[in-house]
N, C-alpha and C. Protein backbone atom coordinates (compact mmCIF):
# COMPACT_ATOMS: atom_id res chain seq x y z
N UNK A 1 -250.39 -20.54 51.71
CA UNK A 1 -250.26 -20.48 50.27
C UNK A 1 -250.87 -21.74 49.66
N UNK A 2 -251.58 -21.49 48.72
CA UNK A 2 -252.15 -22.97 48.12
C UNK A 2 -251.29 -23.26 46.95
N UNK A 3 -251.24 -24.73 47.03
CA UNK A 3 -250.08 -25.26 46.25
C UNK A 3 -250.94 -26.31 45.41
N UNK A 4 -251.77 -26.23 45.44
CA UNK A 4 -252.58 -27.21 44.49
C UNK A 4 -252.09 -26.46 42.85
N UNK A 5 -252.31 -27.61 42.03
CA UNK A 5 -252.04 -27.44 41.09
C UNK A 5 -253.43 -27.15 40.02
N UNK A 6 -254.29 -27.43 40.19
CA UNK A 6 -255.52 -27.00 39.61
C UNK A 6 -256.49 -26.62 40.42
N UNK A 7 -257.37 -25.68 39.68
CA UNK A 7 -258.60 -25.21 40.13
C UNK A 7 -259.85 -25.33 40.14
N UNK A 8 -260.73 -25.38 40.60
CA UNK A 8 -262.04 -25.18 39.80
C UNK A 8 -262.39 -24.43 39.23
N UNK A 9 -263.53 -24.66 38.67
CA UNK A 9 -264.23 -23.56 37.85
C UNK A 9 -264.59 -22.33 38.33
N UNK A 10 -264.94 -22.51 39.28
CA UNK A 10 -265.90 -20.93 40.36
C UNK A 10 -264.21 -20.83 40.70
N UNK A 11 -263.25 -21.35 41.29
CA UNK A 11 -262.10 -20.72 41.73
C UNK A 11 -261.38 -19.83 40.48
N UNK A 12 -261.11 -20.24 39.61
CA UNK A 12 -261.08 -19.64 38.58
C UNK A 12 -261.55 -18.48 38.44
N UNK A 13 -262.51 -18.31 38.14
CA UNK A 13 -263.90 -17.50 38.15
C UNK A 13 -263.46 -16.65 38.89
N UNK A 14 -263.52 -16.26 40.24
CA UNK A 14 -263.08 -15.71 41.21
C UNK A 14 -261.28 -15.28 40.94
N UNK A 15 -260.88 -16.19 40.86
CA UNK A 15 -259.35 -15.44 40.75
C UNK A 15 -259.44 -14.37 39.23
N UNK A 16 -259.94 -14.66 38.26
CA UNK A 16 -260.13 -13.46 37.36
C UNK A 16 -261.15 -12.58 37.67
N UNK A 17 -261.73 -12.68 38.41
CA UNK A 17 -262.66 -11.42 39.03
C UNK A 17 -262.09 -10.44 39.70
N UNK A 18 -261.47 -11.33 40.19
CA UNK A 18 -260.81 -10.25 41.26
C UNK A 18 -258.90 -9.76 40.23
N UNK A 19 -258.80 -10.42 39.45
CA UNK A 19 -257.72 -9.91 38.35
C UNK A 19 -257.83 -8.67 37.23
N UNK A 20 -259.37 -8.84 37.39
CA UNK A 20 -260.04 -8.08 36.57
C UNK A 20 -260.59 -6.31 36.92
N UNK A 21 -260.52 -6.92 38.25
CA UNK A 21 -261.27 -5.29 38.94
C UNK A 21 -260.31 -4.06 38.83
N UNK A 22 -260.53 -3.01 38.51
CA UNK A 22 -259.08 -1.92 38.74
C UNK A 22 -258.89 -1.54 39.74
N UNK A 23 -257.69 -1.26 40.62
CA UNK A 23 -257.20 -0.71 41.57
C UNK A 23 -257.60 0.60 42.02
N UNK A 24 -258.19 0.68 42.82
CA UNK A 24 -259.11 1.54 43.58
C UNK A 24 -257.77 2.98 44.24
N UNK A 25 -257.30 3.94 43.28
CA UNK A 25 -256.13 4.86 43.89
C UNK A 25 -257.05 5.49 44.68
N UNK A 26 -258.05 5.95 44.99
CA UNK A 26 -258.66 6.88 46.02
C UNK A 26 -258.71 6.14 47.33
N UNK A 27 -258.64 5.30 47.71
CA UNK A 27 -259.16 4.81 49.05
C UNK A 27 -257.16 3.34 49.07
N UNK A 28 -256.67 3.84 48.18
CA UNK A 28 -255.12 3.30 48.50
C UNK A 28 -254.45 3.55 49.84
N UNK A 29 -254.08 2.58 50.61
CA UNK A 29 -253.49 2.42 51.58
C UNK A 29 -252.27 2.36 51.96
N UNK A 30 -250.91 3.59 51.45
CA UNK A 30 -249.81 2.81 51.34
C UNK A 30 -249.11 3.46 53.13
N UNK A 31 -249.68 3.09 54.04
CA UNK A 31 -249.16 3.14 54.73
C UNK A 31 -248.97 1.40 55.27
N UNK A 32 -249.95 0.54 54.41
CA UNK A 32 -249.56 -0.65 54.89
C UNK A 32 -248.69 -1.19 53.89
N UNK A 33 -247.81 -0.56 53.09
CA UNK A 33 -246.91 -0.52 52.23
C UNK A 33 -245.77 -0.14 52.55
N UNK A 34 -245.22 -0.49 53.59
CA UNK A 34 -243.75 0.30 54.34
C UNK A 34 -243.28 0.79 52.87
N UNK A 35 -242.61 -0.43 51.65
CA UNK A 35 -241.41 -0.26 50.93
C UNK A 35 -242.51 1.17 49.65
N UNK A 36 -243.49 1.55 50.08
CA UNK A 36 -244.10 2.17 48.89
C UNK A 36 -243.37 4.00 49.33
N UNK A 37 -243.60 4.02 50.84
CA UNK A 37 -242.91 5.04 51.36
C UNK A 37 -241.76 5.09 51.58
N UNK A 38 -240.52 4.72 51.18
CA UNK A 38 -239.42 5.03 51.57
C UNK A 38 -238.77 4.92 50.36
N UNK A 39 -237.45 6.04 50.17
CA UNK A 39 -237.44 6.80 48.74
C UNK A 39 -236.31 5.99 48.73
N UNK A 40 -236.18 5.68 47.00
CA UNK A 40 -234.77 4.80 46.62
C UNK A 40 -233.93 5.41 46.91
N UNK A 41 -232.49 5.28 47.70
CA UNK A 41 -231.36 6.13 47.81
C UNK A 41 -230.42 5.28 46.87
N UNK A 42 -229.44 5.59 46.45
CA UNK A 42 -228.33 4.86 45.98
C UNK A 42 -228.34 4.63 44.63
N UNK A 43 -228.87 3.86 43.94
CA UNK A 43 -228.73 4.25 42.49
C UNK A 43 -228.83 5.58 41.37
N UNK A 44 -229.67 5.77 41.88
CA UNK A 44 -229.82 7.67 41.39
C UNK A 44 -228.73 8.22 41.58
N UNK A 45 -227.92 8.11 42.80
CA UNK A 45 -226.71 9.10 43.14
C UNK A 45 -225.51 8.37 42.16
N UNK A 46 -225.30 7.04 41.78
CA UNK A 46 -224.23 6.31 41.07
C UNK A 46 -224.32 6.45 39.71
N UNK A 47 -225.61 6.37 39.44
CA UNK A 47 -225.87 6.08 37.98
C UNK A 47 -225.27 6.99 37.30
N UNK A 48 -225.20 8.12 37.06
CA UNK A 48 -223.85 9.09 36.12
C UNK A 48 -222.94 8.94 36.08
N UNK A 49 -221.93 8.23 37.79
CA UNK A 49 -221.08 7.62 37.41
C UNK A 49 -220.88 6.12 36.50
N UNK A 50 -221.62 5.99 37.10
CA UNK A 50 -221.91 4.52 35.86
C UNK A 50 -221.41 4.91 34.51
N UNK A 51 -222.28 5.72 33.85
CA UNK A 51 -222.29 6.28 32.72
C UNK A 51 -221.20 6.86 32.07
N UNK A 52 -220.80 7.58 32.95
CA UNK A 52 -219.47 8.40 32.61
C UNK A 52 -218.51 6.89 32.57
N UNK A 53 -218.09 6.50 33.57
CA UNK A 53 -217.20 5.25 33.42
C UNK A 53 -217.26 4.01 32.20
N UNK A 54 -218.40 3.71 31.95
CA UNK A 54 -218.67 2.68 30.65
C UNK A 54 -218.48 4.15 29.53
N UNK A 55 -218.44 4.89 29.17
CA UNK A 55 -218.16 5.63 28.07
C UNK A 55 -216.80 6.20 28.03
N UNK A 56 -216.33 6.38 29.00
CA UNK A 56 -214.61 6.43 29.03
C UNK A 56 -214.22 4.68 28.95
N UNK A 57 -214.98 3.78 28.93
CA UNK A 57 -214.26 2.40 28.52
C UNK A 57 -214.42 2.30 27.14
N UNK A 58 -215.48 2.72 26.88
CA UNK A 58 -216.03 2.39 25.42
C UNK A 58 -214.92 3.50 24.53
N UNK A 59 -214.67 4.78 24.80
CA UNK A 59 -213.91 5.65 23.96
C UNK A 59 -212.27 4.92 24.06
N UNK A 60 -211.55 4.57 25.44
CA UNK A 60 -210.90 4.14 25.43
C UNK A 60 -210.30 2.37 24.68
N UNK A 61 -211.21 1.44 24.55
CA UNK A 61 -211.17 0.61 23.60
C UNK A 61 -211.59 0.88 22.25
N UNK A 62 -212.15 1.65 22.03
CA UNK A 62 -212.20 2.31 20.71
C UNK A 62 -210.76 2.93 20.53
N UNK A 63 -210.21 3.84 20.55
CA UNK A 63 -208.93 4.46 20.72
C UNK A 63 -207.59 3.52 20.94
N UNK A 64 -207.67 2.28 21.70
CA UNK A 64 -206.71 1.94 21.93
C UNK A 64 -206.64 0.16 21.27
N UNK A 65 -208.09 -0.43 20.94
CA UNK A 65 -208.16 -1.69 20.63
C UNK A 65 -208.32 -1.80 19.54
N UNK A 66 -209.61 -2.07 18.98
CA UNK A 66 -209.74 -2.44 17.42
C UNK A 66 -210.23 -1.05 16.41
N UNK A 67 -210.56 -0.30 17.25
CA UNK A 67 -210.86 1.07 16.18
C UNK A 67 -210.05 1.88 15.31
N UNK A 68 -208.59 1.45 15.40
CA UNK A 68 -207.84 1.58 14.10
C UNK A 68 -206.95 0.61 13.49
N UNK A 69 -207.43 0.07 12.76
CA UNK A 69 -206.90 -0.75 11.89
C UNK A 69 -206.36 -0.13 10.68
């Protein structure tokens, strides 16, 4: 890893060249991408509960805290 703190000019140059080019999807490689192939488990399956639970908190402090005055 280079840890220098400045660049040159042609380095420069080169690091936006190559910042600049678009990502080539036809000739994409994601088999050297382990984490690109393997499918998220676990949040997808929670997240409704999530949802459901913060909205039974939210109705319930509404109902029981400051929502009737």
């Amino acid at each position: 890893m280079d840890t220098r703190e400045s660049k040159t000019p042609e380095e420069v140059k080169e690091h936006l060249r190559n910042e600049l080019i678009p990502e080539d999807y036809e000739t994409s490689e994601p088999e050297s991408q382990p984490e690109a192939k393997t499918p998220s488990d676990g949040i997808h399956k929670v997240l409704p509960l999530i949802i459901i639970g913060v909205g039974i908190l939210v109705v319930a402090l509404l109902y029981f805290g400051g929502g009737a005055d």
